[in-house]
ModelCIF file with pLDDT and N, C-alpha, C, O atoms, coordinates in Angstrom:
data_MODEL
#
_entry.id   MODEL 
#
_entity.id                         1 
_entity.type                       polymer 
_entity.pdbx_number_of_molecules   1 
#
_entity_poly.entity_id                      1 
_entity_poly.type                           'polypeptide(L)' 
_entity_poly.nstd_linkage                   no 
_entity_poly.nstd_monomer                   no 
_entity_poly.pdbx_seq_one_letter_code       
;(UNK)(UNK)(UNK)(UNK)(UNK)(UNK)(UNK)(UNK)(UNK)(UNK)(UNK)(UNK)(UNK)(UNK)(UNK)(UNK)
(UNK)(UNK)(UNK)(UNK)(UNK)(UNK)(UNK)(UNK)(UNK)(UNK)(UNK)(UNK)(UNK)(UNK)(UNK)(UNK)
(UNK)(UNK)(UNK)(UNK)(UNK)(UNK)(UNK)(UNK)(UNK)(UNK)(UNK)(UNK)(UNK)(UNK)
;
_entity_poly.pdbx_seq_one_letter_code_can   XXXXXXXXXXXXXXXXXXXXXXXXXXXXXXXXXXXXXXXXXXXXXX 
_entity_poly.pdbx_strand_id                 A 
#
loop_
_entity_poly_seq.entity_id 
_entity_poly_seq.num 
_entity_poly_seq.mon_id 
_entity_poly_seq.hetero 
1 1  UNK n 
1 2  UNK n 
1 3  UNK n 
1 4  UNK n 
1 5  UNK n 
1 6  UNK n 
1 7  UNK n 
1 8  UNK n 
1 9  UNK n 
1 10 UNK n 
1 11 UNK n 
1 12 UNK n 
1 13 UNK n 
1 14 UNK n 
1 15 UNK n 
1 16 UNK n 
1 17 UNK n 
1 18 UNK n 
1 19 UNK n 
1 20 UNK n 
1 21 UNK n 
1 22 UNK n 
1 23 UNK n 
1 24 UNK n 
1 25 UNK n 
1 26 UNK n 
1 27 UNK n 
1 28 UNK n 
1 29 UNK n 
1 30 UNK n 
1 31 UNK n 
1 32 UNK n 
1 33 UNK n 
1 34 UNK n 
1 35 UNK n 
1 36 UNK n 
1 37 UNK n 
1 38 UNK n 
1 39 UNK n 
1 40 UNK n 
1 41 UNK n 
1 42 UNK n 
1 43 UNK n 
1 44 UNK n 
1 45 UNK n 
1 46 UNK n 
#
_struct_asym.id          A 
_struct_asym.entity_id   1 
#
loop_
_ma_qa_metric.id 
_ma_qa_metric.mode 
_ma_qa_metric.name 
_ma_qa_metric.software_group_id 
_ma_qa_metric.type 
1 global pLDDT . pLDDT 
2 local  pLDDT . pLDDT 
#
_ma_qa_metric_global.metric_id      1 
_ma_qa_metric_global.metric_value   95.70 
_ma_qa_metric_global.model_id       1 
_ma_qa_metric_global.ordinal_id     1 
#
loop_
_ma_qa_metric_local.label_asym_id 
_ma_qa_metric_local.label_comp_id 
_ma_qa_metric_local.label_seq_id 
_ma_qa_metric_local.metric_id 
_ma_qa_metric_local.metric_value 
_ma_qa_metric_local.model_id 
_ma_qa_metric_local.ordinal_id 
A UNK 1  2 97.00 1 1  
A UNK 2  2 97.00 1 2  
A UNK 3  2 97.00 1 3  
A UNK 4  2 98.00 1 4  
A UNK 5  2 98.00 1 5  
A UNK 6  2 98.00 1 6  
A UNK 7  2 98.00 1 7  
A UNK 8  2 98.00 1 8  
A UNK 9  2 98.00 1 9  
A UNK 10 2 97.00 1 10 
A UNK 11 2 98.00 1 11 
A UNK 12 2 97.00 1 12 
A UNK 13 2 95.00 1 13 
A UNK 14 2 95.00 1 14 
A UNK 15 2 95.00 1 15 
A UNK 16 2 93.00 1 16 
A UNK 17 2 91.00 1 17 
A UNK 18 2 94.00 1 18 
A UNK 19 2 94.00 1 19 
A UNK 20 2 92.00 1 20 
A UNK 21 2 92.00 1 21 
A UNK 22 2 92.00 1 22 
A UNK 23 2 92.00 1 23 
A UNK 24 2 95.00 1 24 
A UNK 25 2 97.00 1 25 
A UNK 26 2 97.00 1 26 
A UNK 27 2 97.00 1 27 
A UNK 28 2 98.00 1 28 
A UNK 29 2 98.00 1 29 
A UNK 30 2 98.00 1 30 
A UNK 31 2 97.00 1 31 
A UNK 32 2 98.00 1 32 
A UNK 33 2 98.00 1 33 
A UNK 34 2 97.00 1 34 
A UNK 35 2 97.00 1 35 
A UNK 36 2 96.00 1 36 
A UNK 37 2 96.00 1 37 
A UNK 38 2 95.00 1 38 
A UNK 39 2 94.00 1 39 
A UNK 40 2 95.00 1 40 
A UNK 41 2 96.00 1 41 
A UNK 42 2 95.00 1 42 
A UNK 43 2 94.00 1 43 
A UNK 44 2 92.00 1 44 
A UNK 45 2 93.00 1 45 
A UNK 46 2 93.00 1 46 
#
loop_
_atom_site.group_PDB 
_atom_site.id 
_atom_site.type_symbol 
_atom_site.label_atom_id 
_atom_site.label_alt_id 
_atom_site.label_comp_id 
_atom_site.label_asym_id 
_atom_site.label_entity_id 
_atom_site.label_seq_id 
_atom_site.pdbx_PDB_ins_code 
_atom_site.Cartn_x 
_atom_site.Cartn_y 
_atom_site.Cartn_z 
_atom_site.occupancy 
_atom_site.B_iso_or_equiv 
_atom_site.pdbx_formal_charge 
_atom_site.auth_seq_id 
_atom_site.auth_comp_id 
_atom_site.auth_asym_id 
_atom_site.auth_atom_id 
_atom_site.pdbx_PDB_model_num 
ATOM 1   N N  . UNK A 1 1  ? 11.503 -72.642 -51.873 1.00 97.00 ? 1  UNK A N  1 
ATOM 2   C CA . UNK A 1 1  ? 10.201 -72.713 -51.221 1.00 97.00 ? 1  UNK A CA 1 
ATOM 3   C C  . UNK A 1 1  ? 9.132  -73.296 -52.136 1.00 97.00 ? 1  UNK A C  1 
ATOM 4   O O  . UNK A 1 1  ? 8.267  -74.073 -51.732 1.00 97.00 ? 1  UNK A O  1 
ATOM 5   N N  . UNK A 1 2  ? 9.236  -72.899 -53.318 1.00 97.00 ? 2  UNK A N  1 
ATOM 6   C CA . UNK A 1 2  ? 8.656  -73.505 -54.465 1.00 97.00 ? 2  UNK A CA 1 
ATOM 7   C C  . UNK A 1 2  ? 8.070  -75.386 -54.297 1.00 97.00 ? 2  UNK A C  1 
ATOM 8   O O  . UNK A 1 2  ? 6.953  -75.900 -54.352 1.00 97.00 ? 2  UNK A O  1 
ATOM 9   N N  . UNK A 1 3  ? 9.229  -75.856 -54.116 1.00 97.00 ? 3  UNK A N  1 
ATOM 10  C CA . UNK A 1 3  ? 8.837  -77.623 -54.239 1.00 97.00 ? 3  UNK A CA 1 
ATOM 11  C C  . UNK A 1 3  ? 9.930  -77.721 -52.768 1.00 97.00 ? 3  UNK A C  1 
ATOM 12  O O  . UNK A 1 3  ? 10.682 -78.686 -52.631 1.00 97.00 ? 3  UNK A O  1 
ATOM 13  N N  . UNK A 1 4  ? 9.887  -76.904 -52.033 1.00 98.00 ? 4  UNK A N  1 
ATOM 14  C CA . UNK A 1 4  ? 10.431 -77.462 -50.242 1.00 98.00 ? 4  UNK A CA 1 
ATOM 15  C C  . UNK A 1 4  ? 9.944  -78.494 -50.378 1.00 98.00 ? 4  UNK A C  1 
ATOM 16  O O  . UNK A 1 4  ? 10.844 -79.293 -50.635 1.00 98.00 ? 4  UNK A O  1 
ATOM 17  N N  . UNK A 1 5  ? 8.653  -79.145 -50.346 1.00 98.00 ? 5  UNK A N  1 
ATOM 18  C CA . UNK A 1 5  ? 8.185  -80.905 -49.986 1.00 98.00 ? 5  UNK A CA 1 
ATOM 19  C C  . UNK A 1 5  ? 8.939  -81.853 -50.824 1.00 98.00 ? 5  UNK A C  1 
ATOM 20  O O  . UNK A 1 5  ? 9.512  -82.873 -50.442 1.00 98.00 ? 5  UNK A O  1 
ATOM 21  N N  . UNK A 1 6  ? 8.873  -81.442 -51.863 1.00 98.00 ? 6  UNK A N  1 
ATOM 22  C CA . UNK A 1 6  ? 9.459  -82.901 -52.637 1.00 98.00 ? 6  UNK A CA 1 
ATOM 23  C C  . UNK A 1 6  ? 10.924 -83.194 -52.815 1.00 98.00 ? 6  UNK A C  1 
ATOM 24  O O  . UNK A 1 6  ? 11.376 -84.317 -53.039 1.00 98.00 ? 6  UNK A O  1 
ATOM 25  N N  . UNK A 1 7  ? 11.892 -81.672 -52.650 1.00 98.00 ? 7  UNK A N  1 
ATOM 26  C CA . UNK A 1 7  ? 13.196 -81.827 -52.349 1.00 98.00 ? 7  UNK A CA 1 
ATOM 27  C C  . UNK A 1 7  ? 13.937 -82.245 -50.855 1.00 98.00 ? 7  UNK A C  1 
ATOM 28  O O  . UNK A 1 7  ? 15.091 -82.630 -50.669 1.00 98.00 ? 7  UNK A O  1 
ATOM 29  N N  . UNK A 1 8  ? 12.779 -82.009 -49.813 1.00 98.00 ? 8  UNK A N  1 
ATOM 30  C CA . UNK A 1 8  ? 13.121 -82.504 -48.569 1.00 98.00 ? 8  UNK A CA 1 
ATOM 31  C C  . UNK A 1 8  ? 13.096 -83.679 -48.278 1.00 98.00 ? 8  UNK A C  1 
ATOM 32  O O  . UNK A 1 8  ? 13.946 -84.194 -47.552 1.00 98.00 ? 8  UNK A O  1 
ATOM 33  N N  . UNK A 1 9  ? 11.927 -84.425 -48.894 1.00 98.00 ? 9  UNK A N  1 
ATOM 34  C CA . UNK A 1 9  ? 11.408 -85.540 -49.272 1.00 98.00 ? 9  UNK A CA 1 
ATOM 35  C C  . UNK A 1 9  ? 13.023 -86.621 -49.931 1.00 98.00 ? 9  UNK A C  1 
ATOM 36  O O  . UNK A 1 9  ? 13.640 -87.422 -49.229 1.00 98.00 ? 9  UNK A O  1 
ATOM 37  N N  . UNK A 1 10 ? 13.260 -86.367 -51.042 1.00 97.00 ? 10 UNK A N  1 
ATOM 38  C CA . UNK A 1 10 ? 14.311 -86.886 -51.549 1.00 97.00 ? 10 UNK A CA 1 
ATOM 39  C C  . UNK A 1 10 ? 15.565 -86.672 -50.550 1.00 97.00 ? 10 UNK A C  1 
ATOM 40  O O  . UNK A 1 10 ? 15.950 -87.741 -50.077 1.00 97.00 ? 10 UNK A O  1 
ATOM 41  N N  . UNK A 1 11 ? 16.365 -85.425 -50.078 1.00 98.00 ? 11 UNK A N  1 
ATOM 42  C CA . UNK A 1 11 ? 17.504 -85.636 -49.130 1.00 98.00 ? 11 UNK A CA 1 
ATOM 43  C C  . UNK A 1 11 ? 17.247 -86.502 -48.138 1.00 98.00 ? 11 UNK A C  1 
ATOM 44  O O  . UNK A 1 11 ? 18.169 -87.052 -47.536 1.00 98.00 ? 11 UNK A O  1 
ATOM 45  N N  . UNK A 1 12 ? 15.529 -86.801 -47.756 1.00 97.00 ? 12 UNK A N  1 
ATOM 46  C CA . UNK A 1 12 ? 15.510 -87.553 -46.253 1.00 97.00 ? 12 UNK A CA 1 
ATOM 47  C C  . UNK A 1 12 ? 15.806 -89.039 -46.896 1.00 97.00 ? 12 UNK A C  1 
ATOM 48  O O  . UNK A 1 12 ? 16.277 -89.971 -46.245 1.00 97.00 ? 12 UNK A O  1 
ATOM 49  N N  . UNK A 1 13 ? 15.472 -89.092 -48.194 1.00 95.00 ? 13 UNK A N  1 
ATOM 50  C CA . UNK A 1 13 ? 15.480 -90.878 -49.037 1.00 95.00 ? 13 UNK A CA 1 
ATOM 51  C C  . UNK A 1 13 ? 16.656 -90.674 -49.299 1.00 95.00 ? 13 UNK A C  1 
ATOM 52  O O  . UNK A 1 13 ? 17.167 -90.944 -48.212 1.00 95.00 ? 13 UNK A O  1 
ATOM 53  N N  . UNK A 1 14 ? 17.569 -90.357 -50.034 1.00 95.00 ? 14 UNK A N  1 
ATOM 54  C CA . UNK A 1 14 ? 18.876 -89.920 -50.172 1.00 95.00 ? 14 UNK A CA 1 
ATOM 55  C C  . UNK A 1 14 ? 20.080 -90.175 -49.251 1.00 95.00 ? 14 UNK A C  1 
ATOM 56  O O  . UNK A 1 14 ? 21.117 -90.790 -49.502 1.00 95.00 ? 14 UNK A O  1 
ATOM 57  N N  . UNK A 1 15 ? 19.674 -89.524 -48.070 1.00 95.00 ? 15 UNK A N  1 
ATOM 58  C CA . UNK A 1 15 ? 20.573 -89.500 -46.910 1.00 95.00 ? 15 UNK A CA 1 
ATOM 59  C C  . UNK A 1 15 ? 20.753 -90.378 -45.818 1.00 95.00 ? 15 UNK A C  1 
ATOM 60  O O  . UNK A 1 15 ? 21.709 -90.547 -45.061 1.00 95.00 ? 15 UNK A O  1 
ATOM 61  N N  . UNK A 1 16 ? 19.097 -91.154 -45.929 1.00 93.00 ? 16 UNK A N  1 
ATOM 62  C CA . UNK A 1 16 ? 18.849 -92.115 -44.707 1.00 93.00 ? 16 UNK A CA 1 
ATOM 63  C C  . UNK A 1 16 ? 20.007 -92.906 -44.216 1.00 93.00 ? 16 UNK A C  1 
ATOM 64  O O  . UNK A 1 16 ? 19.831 -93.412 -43.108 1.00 93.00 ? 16 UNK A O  1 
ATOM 65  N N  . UNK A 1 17 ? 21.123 -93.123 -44.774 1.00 91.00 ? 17 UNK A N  1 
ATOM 66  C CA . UNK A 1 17 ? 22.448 -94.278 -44.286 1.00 91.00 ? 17 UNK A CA 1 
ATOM 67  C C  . UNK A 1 17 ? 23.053 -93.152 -43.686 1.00 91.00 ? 17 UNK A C  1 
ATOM 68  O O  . UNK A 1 17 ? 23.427 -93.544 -42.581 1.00 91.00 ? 17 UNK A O  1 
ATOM 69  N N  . UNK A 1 18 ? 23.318 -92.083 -43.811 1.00 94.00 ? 18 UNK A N  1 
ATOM 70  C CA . UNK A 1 18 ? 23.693 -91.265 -43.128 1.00 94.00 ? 18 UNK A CA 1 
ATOM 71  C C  . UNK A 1 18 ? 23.236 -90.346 -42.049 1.00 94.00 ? 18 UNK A C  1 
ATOM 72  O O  . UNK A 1 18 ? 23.799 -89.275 -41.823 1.00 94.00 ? 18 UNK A O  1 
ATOM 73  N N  . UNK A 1 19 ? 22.222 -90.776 -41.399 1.00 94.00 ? 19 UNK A N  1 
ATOM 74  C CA . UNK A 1 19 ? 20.864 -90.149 -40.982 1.00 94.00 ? 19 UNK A CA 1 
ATOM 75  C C  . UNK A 1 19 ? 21.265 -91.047 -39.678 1.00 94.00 ? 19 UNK A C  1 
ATOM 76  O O  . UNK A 1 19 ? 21.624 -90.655 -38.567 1.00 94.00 ? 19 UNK A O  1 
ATOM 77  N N  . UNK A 1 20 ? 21.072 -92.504 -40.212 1.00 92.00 ? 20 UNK A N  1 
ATOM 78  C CA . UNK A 1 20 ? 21.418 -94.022 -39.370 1.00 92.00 ? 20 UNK A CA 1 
ATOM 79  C C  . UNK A 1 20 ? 22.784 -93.792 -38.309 1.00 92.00 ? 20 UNK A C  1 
ATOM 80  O O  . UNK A 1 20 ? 22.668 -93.868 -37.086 1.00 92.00 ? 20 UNK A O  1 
ATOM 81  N N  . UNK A 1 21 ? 24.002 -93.517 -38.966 1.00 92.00 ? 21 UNK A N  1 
ATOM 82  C CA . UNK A 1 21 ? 25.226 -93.595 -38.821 1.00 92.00 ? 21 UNK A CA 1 
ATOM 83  C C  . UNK A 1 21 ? 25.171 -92.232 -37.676 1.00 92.00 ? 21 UNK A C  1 
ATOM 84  O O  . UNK A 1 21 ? 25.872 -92.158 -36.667 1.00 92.00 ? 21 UNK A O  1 
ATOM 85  N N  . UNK A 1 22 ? 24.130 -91.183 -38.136 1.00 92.00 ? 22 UNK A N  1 
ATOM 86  C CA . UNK A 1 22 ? 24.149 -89.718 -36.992 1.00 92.00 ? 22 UNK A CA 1 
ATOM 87  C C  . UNK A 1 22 ? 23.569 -89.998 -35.994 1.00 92.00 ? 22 UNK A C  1 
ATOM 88  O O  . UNK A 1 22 ? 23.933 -89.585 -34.893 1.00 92.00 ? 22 UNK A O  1 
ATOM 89  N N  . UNK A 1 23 ? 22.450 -90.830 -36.194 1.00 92.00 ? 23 UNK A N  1 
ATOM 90  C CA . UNK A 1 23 ? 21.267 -90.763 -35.289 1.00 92.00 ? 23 UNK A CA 1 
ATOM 91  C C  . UNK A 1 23 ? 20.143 -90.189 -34.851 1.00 92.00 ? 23 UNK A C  1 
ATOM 92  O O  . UNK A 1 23 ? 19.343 -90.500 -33.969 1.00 92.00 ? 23 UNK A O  1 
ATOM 93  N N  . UNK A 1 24 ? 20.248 -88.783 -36.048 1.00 95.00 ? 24 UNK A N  1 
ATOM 94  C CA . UNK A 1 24 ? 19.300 -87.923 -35.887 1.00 95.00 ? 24 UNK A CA 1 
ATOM 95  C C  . UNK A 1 24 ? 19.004 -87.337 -37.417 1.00 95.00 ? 24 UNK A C  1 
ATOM 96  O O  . UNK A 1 24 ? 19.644 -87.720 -38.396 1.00 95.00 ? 24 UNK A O  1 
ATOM 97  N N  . UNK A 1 25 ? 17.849 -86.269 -37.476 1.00 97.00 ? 25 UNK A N  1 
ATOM 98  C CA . UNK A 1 25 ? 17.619 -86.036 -38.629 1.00 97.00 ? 25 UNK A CA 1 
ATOM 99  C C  . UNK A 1 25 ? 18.260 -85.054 -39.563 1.00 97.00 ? 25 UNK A C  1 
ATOM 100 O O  . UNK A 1 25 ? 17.484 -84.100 -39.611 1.00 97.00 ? 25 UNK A O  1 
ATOM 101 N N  . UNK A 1 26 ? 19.149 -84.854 -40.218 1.00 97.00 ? 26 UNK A N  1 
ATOM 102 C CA . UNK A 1 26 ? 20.058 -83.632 -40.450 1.00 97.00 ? 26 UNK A CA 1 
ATOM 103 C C  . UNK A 1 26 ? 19.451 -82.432 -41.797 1.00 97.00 ? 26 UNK A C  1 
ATOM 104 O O  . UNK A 1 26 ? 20.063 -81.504 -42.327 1.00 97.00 ? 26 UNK A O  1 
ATOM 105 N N  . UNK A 1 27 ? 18.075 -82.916 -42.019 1.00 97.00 ? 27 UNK A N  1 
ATOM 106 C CA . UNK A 1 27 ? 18.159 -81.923 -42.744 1.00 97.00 ? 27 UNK A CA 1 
ATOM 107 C C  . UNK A 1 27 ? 16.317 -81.523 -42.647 1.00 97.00 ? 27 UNK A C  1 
ATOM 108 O O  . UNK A 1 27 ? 15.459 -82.357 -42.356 1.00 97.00 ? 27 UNK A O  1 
ATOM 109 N N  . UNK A 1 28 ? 16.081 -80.234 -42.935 1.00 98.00 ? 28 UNK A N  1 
ATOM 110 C CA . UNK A 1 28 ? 14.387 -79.844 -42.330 1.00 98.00 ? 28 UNK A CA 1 
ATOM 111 C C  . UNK A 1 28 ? 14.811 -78.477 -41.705 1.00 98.00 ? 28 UNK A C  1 
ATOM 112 O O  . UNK A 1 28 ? 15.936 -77.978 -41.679 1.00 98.00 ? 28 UNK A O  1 
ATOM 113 N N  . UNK A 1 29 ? 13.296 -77.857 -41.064 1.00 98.00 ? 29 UNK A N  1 
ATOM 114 C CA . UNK A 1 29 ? 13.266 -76.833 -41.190 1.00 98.00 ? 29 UNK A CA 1 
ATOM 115 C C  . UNK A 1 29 ? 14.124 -76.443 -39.293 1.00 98.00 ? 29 UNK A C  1 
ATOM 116 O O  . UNK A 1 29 ? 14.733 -75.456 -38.881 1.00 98.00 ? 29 UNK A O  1 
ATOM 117 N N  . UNK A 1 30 ? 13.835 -77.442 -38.788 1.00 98.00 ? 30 UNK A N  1 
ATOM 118 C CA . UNK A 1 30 ? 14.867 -77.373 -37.163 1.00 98.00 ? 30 UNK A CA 1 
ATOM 119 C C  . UNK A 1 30 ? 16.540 -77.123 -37.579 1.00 98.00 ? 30 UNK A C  1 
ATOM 120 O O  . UNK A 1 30 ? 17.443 -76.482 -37.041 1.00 98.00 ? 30 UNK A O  1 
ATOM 121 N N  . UNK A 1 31 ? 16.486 -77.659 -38.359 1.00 97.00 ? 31 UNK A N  1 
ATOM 122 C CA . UNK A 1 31 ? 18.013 -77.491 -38.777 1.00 97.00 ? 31 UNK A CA 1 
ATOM 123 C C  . UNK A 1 31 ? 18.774 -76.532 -39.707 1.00 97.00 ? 31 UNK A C  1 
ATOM 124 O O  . UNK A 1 31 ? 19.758 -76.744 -40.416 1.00 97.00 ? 31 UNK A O  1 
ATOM 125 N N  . UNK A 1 32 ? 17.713 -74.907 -39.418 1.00 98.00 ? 32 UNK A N  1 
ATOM 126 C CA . UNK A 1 32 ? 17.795 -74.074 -40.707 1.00 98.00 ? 32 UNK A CA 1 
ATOM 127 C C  . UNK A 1 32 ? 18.146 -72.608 -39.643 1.00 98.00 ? 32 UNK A C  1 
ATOM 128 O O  . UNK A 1 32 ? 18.290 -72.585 -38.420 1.00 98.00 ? 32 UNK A O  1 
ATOM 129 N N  . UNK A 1 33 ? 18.197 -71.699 -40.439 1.00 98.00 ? 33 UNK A N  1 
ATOM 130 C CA . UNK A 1 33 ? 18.386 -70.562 -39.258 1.00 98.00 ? 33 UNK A CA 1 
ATOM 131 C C  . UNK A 1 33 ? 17.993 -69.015 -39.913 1.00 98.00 ? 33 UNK A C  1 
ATOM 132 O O  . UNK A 1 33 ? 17.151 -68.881 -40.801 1.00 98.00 ? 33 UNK A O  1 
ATOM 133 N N  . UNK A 1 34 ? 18.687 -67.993 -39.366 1.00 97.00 ? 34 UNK A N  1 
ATOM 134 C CA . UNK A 1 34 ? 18.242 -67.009 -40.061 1.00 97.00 ? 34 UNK A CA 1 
ATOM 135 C C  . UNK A 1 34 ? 19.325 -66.053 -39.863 1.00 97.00 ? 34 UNK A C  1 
ATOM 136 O O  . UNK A 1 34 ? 19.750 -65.756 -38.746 1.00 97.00 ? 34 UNK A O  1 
ATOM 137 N N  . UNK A 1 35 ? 19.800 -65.541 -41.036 1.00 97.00 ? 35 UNK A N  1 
ATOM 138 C CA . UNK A 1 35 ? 20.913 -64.011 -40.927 1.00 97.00 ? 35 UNK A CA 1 
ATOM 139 C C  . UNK A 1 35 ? 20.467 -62.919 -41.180 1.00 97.00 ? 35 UNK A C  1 
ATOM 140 O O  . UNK A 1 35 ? 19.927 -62.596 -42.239 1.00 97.00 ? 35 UNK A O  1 
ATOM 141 N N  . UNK A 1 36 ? 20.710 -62.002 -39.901 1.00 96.00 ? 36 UNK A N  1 
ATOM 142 C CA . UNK A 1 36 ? 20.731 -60.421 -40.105 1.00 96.00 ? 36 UNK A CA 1 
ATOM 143 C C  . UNK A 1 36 ? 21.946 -59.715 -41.119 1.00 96.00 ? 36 UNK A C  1 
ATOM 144 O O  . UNK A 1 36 ? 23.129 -60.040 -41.017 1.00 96.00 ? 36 UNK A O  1 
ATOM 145 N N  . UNK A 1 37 ? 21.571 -58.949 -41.865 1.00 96.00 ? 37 UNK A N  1 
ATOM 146 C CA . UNK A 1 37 ? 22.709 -58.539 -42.678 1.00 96.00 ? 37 UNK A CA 1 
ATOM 147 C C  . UNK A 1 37 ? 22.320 -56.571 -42.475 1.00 96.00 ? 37 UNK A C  1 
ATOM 148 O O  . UNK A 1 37 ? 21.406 -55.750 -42.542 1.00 96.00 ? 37 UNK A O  1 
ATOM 149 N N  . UNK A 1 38 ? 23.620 -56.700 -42.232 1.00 95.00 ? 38 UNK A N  1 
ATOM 150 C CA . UNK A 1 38 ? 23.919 -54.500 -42.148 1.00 95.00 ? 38 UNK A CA 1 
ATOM 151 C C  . UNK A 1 38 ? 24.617 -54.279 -43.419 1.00 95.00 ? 38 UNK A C  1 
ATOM 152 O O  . UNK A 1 38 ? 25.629 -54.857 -43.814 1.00 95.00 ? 38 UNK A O  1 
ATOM 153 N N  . UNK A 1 39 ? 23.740 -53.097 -44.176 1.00 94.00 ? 39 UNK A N  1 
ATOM 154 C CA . UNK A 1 39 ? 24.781 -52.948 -45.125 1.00 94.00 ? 39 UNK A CA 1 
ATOM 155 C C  . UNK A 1 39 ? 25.784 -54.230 -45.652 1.00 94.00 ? 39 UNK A C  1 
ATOM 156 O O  . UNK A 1 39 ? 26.994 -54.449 -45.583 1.00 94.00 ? 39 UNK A O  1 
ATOM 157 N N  . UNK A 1 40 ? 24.552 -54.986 -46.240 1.00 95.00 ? 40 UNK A N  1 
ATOM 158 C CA . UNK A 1 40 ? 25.394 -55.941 -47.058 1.00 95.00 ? 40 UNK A CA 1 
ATOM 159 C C  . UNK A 1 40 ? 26.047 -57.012 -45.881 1.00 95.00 ? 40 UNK A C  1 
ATOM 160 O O  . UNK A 1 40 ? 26.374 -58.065 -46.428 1.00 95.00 ? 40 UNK A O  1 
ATOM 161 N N  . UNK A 1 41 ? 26.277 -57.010 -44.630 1.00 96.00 ? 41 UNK A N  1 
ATOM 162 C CA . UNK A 1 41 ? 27.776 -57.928 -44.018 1.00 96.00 ? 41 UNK A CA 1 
ATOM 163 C C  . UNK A 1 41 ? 26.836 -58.291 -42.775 1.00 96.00 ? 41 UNK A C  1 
ATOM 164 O O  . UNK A 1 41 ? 26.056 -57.597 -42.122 1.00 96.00 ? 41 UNK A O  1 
ATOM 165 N N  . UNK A 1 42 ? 27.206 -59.657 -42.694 1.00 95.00 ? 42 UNK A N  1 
ATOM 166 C CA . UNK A 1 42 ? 26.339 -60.341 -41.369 1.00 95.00 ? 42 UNK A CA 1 
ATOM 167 C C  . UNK A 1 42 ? 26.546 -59.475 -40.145 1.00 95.00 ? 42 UNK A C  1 
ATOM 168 O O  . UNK A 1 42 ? 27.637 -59.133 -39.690 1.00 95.00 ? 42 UNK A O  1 
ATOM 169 N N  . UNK A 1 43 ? 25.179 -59.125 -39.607 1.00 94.00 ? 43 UNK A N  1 
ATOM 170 C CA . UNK A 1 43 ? 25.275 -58.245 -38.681 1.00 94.00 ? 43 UNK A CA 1 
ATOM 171 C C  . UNK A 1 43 ? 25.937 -59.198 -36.964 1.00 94.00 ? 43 UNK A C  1 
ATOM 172 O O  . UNK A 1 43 ? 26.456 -58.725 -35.953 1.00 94.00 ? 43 UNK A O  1 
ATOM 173 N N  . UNK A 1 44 ? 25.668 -60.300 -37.251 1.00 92.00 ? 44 UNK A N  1 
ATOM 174 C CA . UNK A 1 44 ? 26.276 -60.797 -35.864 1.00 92.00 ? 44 UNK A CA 1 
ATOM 175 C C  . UNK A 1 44 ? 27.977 -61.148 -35.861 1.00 92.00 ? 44 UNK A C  1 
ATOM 176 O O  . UNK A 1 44 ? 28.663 -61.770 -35.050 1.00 92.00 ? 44 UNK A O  1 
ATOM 177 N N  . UNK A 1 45 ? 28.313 -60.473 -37.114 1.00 93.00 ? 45 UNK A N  1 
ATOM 178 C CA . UNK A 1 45 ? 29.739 -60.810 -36.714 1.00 93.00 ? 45 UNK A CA 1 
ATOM 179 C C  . UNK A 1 45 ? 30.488 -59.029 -36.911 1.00 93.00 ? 45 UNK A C  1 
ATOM 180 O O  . UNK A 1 45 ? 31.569 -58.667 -36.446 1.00 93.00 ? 45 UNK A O  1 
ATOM 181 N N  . UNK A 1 46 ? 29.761 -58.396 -37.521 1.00 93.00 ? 46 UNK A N  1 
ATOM 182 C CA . UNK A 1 46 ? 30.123 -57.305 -37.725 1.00 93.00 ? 46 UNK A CA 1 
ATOM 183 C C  . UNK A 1 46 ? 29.692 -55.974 -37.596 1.00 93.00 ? 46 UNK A C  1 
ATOM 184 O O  . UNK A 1 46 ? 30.424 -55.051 -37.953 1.00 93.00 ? 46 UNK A O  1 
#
């Protein structure tokens, strides 16, 4: 979270031929998620 801008910044310069080839943007905050954890172990599987 520290430098999020300038490392997102670089994967989007980084990745762009592969970005091209997807067609869409593969990396940012749409493309992120969130885990519940119980006692240590992902709560949506366990």
């Amino acid at each position: 979270i520290d430098n999020y801008a300038s490392r997102l910044l670089h994967k989007l310069e980084s990745t762009a031929e592969a970005d091209f080839e997807r067609g869409f943007t593969a990396h940012g905050p749409h493309r992120e998620d969130f885990t519940f954890y119980l006692n240590e172990q992902p709560a949506g599987q366990t």
